[in-house]
Structure formats: structure tokens, C-alpha cells
Protein backbone atom coordinates (compact mmCIF):
# COMPACT_ATOMS: atom_id res chain seq x y z
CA UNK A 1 0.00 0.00 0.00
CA UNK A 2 1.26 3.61 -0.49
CA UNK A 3 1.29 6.76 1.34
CA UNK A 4 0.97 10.16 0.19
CA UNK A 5 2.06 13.59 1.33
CA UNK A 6 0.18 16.42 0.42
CA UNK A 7 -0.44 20.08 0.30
CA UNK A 8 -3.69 21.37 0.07
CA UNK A 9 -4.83 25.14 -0.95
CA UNK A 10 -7.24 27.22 0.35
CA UNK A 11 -9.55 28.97 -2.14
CA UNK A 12 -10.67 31.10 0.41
CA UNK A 13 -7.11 32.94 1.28
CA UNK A 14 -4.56 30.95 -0.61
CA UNK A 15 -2.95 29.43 2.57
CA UNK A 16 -1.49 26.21 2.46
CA UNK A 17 -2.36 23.02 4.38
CA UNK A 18 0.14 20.24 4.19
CA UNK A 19 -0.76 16.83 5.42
CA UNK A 20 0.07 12.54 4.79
CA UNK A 21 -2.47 10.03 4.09
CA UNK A 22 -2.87 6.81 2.19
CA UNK A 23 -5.79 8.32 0.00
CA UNK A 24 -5.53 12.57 -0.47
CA UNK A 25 -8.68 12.88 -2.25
CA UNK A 26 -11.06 11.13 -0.14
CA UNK A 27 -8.77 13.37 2.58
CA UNK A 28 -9.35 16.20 0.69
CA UNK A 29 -13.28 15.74 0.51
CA UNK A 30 -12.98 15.56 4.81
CA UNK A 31 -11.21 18.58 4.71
CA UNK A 32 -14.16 20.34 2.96
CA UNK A 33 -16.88 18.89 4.74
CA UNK A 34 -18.53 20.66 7.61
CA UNK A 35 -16.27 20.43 10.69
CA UNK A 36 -14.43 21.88 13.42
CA UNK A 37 -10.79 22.96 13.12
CA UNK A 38 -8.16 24.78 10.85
CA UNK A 39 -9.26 23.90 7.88
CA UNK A 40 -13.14 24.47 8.45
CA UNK A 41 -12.53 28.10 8.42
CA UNK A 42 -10.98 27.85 5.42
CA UNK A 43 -12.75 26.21 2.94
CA UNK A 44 -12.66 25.28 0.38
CA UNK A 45 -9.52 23.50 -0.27
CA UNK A 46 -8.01 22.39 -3.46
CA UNK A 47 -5.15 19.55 -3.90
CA UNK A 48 -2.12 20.99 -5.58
CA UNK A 49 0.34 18.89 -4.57
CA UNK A 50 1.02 15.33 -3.62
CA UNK A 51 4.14 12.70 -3.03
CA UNK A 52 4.30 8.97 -3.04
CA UNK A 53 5.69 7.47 -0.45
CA UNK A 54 5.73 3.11 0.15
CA UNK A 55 5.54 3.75 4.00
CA UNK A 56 3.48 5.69 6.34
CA UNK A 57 6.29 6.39 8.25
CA UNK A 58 8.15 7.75 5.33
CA UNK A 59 4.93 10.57 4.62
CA UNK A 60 4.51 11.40 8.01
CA UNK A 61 8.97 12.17 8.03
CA UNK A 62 7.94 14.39 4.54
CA UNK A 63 5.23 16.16 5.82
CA UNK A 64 7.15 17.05 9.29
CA UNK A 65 10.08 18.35 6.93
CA UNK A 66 7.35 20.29 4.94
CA UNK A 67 5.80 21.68 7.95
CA UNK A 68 9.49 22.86 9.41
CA UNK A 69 10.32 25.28 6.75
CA UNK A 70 7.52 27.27 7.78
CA UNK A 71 8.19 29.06 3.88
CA UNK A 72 4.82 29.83 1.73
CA UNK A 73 8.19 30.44 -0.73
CA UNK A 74 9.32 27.21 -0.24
CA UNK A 75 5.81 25.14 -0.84
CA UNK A 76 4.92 27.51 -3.99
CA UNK A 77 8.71 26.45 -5.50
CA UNK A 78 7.53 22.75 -4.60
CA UNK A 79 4.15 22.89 -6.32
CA UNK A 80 5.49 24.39 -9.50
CA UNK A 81 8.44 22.11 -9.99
CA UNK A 82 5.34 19.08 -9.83
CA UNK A 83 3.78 20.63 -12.48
């Protein structure tokens, strides 16, 4: 089975959401469903970017790297080099 890490966009405000999951798109519908948290407020989302990875532990390591550079700079770079 694999494992994805992902970055999701808001449409809302254009901030970025990164996460890891074995399926981002059924993630990605959560994420816009009616809920409570960060990314309620902020919906809706849009995948724009997303990594395959063939253990969970080797996402989670991604999106903890992802999360550290704390760089909207850094993420946009990343997107636009997947396109």
C-alpha cells in the first residue's frame, strides 16, 4: 500500500495546508466537509500537490520536513516544480 504527502490550498485565502495520508482525495473531501478545526474556516480547499511514499512512516517524516520550513516560498517552488 502507499502513502501520500500532500499540500492542500485554500480557495478562500490561498494558505497552504500540508498533510500525509494513504488516500488525499477522499482526505481532501474531509477537509471540505462541515467540521471543526483549521481547515473548516478555510474552505474550500483544493489539492495541488502530492508525493508517493511506500511507507506511512516515510509521509509522516515528509510532511514534518514540509511543515518545518515554515516558507509559503518554499511550498509555492515545490508545487510548481510538480507541475
Amino acid at each position: 500500500m502507499c502513502f501520500y504527502t500532500y499540500i492542500i490550498q485554500s480557495e478562500k485565502d490561498q494558505s497552504f495546508y500540508i498533510g500525509s495520508s494513504k488516500d488525499p482525495e477522499s482526505r481532501l473531501r474531509k477537509h471540505n466537509q462541515k467540521h471543526r478545526g483549521y481547515t473548516a474556516r478555510k474552505q474550500p480547499w483544493k489539492l495541488v500537490w502530492k508525493e508517493v511514499h511506500p511507507q506511512k512512516s516515510d509521509a509522516i517524516k515528509r510532511e514534518l520536513f514540509l511543515k518545518k520550513q515554515k516558507s509559503k516560498k518554499f511550498l509555492e517552488d515545490l508545487i510548481s516544480k510538480s507541475l
